[in-house]
Protein backbone atom coordinates (compact mmCIF):
# COMPACT_ATOMS: atom_id res chain seq x y z
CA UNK A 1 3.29 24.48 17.03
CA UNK A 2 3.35 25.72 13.47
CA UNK A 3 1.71 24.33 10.45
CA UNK A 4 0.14 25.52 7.44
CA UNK A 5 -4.23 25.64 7.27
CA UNK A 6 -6.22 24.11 5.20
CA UNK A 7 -3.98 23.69 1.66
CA UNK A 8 -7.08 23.12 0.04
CA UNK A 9 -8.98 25.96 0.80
CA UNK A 10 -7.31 28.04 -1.93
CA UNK A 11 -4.75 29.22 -0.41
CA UNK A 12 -1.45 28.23 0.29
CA UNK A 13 -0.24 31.29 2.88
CA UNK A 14 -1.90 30.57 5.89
CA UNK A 15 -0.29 29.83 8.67
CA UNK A 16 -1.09 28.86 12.64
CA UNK A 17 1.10 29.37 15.60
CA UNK A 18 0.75 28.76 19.30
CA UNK A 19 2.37 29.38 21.87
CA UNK A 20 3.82 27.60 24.50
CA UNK A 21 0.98 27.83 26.87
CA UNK A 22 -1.73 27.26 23.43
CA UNK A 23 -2.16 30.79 22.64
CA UNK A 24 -3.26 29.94 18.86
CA UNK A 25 -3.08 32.80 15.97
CA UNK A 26 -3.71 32.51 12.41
CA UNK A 27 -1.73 35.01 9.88
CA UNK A 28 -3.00 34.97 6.14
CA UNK A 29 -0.01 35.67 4.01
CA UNK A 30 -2.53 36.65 1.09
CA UNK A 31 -4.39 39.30 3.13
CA UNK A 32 -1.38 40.40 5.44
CA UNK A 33 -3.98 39.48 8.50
CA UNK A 34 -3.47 38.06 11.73
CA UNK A 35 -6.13 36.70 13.61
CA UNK A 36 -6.26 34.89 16.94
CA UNK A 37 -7.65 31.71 17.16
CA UNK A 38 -7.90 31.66 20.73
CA UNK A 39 -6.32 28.99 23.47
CA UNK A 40 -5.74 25.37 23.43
CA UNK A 41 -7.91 23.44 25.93
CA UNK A 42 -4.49 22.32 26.72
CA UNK A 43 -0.78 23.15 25.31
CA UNK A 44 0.23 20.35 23.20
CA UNK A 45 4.32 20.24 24.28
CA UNK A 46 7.23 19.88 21.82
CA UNK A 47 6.40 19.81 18.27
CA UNK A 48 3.08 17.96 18.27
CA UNK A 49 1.04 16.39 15.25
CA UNK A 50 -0.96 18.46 13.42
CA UNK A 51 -2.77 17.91 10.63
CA UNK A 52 -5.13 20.16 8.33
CA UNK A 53 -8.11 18.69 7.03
CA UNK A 54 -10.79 19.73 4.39
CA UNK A 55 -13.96 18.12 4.99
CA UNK A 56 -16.66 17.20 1.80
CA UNK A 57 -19.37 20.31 1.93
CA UNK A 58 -17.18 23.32 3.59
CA UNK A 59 -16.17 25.23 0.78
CA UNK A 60 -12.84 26.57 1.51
CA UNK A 61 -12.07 25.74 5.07
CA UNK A 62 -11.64 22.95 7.46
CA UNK A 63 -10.31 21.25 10.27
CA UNK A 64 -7.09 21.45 12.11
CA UNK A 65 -6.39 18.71 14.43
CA UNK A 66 -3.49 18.75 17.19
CA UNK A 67 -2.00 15.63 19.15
CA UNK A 68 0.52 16.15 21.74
CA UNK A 69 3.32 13.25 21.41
CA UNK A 70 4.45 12.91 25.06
CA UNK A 71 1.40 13.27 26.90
CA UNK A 72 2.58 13.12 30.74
CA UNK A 73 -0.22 13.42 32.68
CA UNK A 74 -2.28 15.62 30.45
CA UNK A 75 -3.18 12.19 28.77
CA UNK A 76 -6.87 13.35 29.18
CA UNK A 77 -6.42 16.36 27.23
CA UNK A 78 -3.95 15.62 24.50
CA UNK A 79 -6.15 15.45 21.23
CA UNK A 80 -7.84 18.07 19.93
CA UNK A 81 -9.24 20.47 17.12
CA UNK A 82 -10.01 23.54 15.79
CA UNK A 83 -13.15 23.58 13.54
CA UNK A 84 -15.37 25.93 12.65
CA UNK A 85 -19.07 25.98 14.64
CA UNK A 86 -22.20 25.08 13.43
CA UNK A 87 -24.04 27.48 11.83
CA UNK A 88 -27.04 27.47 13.99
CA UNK A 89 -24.17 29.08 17.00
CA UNK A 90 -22.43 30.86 14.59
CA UNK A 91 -24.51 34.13 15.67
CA UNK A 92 -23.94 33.84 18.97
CA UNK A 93 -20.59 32.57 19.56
CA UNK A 94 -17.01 32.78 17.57
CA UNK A 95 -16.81 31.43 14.71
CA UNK A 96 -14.33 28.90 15.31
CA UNK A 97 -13.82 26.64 18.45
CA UNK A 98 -11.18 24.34 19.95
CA UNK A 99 -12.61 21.12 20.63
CA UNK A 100 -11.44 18.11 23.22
CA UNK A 101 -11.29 14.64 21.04
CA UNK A 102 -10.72 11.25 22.67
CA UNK A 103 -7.32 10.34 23.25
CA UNK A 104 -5.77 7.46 21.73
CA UNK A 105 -6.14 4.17 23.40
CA UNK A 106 -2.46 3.17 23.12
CA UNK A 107 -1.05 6.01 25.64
CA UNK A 108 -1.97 3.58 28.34
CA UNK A 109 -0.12 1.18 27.09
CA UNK A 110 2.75 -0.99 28.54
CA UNK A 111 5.93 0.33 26.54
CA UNK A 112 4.22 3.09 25.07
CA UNK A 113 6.90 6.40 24.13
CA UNK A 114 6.16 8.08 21.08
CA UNK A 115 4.60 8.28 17.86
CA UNK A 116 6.90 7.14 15.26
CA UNK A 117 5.08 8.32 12.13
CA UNK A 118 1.73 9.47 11.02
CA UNK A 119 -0.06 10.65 8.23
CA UNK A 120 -3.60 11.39 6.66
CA UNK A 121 -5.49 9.84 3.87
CA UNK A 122 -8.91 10.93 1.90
CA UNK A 123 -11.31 8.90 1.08
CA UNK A 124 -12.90 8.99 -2.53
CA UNK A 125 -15.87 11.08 -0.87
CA UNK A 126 -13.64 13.58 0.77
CA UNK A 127 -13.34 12.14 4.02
CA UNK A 128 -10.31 12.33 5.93
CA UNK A 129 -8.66 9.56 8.36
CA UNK A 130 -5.48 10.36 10.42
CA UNK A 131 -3.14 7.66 10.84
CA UNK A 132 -0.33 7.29 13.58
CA UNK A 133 2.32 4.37 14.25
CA UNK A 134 4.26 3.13 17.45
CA UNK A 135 6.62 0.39 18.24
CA UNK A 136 7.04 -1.87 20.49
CA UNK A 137 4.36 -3.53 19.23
CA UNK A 138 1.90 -1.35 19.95
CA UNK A 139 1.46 -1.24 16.16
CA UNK A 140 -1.01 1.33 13.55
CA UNK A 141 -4.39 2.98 14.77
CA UNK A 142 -6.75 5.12 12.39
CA UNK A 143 -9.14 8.10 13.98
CA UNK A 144 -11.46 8.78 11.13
CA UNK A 145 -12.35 12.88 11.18
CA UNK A 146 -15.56 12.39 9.09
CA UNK A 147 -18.16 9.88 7.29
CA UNK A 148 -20.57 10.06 4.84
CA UNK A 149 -23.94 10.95 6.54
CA UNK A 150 -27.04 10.89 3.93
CA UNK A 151 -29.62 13.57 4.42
CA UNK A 152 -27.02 15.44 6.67
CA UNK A 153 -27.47 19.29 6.08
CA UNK A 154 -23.17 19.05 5.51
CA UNK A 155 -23.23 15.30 3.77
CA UNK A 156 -20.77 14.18 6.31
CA UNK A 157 -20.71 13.25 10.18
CA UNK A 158 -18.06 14.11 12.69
CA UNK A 159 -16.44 10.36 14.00
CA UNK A 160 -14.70 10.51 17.04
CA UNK A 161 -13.09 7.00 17.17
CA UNK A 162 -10.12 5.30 17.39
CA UNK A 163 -10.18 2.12 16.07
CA UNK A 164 -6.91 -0.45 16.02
CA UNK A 165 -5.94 -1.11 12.26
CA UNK A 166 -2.92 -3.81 13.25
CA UNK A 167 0.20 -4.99 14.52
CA UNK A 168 2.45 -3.31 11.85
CA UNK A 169 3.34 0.16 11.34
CA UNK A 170 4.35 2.75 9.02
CA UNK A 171 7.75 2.52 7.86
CA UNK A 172 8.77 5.90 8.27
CA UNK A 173 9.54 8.80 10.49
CA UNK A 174 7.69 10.92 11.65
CA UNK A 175 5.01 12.51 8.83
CA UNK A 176 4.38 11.00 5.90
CA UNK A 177 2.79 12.98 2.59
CA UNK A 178 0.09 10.92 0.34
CA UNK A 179 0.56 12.14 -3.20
CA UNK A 180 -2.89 11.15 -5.15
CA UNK A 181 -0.91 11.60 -8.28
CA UNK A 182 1.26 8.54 -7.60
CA UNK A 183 -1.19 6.78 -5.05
CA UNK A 184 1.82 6.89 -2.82
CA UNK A 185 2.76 7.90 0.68
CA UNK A 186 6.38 9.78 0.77
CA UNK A 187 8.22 10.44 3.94
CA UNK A 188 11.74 9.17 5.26
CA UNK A 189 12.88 5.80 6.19
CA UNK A 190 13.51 5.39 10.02
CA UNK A 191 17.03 4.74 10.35
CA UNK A 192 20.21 6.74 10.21
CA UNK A 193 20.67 8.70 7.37
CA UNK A 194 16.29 8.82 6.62
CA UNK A 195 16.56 8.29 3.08
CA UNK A 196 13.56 9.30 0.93
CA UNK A 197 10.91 6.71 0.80
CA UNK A 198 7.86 6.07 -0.48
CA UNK A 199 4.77 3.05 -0.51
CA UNK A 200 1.93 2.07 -2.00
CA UNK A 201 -0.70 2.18 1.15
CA UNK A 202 -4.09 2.00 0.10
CA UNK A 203 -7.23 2.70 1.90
CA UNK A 204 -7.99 -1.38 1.97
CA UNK A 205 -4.47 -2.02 2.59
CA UNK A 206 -5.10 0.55 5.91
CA UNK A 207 -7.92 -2.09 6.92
CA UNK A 208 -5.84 -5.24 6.93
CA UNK A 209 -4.38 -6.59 10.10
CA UNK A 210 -1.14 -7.42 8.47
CA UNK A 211 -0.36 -4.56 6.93
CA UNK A 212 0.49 -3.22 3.43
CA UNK A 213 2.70 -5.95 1.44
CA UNK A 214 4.86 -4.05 -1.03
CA UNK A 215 8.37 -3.20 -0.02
CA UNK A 216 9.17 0.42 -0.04
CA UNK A 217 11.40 2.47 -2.58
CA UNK A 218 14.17 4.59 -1.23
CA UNK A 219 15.90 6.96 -2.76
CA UNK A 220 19.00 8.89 -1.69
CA UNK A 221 18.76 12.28 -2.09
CA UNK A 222 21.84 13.59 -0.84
CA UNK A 223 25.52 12.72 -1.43
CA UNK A 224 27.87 13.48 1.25
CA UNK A 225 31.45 15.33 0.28
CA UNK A 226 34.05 12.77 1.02
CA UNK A 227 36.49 14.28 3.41
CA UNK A 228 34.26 15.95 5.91
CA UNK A 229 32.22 14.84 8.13
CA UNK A 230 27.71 16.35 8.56
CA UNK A 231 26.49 15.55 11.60
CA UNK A 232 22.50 15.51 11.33
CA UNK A 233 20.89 17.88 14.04
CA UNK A 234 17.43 17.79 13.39
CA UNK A 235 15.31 15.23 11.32
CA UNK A 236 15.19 15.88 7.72
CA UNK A 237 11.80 18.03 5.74
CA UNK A 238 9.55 17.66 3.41
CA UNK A 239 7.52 19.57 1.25
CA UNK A 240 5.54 18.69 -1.56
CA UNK A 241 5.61 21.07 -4.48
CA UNK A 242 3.00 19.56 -7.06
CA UNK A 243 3.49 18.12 -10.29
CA UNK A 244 5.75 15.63 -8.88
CA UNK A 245 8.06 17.70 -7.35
CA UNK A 246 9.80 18.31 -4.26
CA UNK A 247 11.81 20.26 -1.42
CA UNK A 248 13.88 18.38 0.90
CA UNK A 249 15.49 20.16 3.80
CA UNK A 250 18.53 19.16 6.36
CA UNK A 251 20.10 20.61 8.30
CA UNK A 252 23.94 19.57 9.56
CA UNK A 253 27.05 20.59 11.92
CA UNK A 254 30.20 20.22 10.22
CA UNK A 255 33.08 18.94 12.07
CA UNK A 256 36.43 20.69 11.74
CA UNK A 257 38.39 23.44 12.70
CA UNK A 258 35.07 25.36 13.17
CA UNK A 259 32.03 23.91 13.41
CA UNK A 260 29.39 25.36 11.31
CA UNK A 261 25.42 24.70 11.12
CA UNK A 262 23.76 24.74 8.02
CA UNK A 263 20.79 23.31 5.77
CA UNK A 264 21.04 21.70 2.56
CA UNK A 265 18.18 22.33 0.45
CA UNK A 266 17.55 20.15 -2.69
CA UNK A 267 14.65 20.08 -5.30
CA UNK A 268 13.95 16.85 -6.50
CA UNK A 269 11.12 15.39 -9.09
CA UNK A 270 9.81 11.99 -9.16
CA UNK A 271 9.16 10.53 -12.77
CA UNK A 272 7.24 7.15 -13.42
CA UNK A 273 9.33 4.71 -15.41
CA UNK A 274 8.71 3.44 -18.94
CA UNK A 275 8.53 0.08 -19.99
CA UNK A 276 9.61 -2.95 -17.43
CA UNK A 277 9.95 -0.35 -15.08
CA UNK A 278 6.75 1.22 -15.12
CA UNK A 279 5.61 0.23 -11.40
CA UNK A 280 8.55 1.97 -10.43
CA UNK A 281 9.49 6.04 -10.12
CA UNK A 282 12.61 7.66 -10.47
CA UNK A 283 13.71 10.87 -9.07
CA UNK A 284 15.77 13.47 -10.45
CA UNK A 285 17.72 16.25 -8.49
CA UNK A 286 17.83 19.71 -9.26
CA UNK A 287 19.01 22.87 -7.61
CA UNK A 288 20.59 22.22 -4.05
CA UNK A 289 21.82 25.35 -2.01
CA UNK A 290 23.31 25.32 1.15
CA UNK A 291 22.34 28.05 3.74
CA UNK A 292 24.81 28.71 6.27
CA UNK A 293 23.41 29.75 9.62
CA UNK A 294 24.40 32.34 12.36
CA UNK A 295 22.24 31.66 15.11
CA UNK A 296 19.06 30.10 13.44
CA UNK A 297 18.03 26.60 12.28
CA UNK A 298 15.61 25.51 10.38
CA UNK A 299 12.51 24.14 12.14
CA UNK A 300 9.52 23.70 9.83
CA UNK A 301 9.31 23.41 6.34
CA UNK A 302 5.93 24.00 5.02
């Protein structure tokens, strides 16, 4: 696990690792600091979901929340996060603490695998709600981290339910970025070769059965040289930038005489259009460098 803490906090350089076994640490880039965050209730296996959340209230810190992906038998145990404790504990016991959520209902069921995509939205009062898609028709679900609470010494209330949002699902893989600039989520499309995607998913659209009804845009962001032949070997990144901008990361094995592993790195921008086409956005590449690697790939891009 690796993931980057509360973006909203006012600071962009910290960073949370754990271990195999859950052993969580937190090193502040800013402050050169690293301090443990102690274990997992339970590991959370190969790359799981995690999400940072700011909730309305906490000035400069929030929420991370961890979901293993192929649960096995630790089905019981696979949702969790790492908050800080009230303040009435506070004196008397760490500041921070990992806590067990409920699991999602869908792990039980018939055809379940995986979680294709997921993503998290806020709420014009600050609220956060994680969303998570799975085929086979086993469809969207939300888990909504907070709600408005009047009269609540924080304004908000901790929800801990899943609730079934429809049949359809997200059209991408794995995460998906919302953008409140462009009201859009951006993430890549699902099949072979993931372009860049985006679509208009509103809060009310979440809360219909039957889905979002505007078609995604796609974009390709990357032109292959004719001639030779990239073999993907790990799903592509994204990070956004701000201001419309972005880094896209992917990583390849060239066939050939010798077969070399690299990442191609482009910066793109997305620009709303003018006129007729001003429902629409366009994106424009910039700088793209290719980084060769010895024994190394790129796993995360935060």
């Amino acid at each position: 696990m690796f993931a980057l803490f509360s973006p909203r906090a006012g600071s962009e350089g910290r960073l949370v690792y754990a271990s195999p076994i859950g052993e969580a640490d937190l090193y502040d880039a800013d402050e050169n600091a690293l301090i443990s965050l102690g274990r997992l209730n339970s590991p959370k296996g190969f790359k799981p979901i995690c999400l940072s959340v700011a909730h309305p209230g906490i000035d400069g810190e929030g929420s991370m929340y961890v979901l293993n992906r192929y649960t096995g038998k630790s089905a019981r145990q696979c949702f969790e996060v790492h908050e800080s404790m009230p303040k009435e504990l506070s004196s008397l016991m760490p500041p921070w603490r990992w806590r067990l959520l409920p699991p999602p209902p869908f792990l039980r069921q018939p055809g379940y695998r995986s979680i294709t995509s997921f993503t998290a939205m806020v709420d014009g009062q600050g609220c956060a709600t994680i969303y998570v898609s799975c085929d086979r028709g086993i469809g969207t679900y939300s888990f909504e981290t907070a709600h408005p609470v009047t009269g609540h010494r924080l304004g908000f209330s901790p929800s801990e339910e899943w609730r079934h949002v429809g049949e359809w699902k997200m059209p991408f893989h794995g995460r998906a970025q919302y953008v409140p600039e462009f009201k859009l989520l951006f993430g890549f499309s699902p099949s072979s070769p993931n372009h860049l995607c985006d679509l208009h998913l509103s809060l009310s659209a979440m809360g219909g059965h039957d889905g979002p009804s505007a078609e995604p845009q796609t974009w390709q962001d990357l032109n292959l040289p004719e001639g030779e032949v990239w073999n993907p070997i790990d799903s592509p990144k994204l990070a956004h930038l701000g201001d419309g901008k972005f880094l896209i990361a992917r990583s390849f094995e060239a066939q050939g005489p010798i077969c070399e592993q690299f990442a191609v790195l482009t910066g793109i921008e997305m620009i709303p259009g003018v006129g007729d086409d001003d429902h629409k956005l366009h994106m424009v590449k910039h700088k793209c460098a290719r980084v060769v690697f010895r024994s190394d790939t790129i796993q995360w891009v935060l």
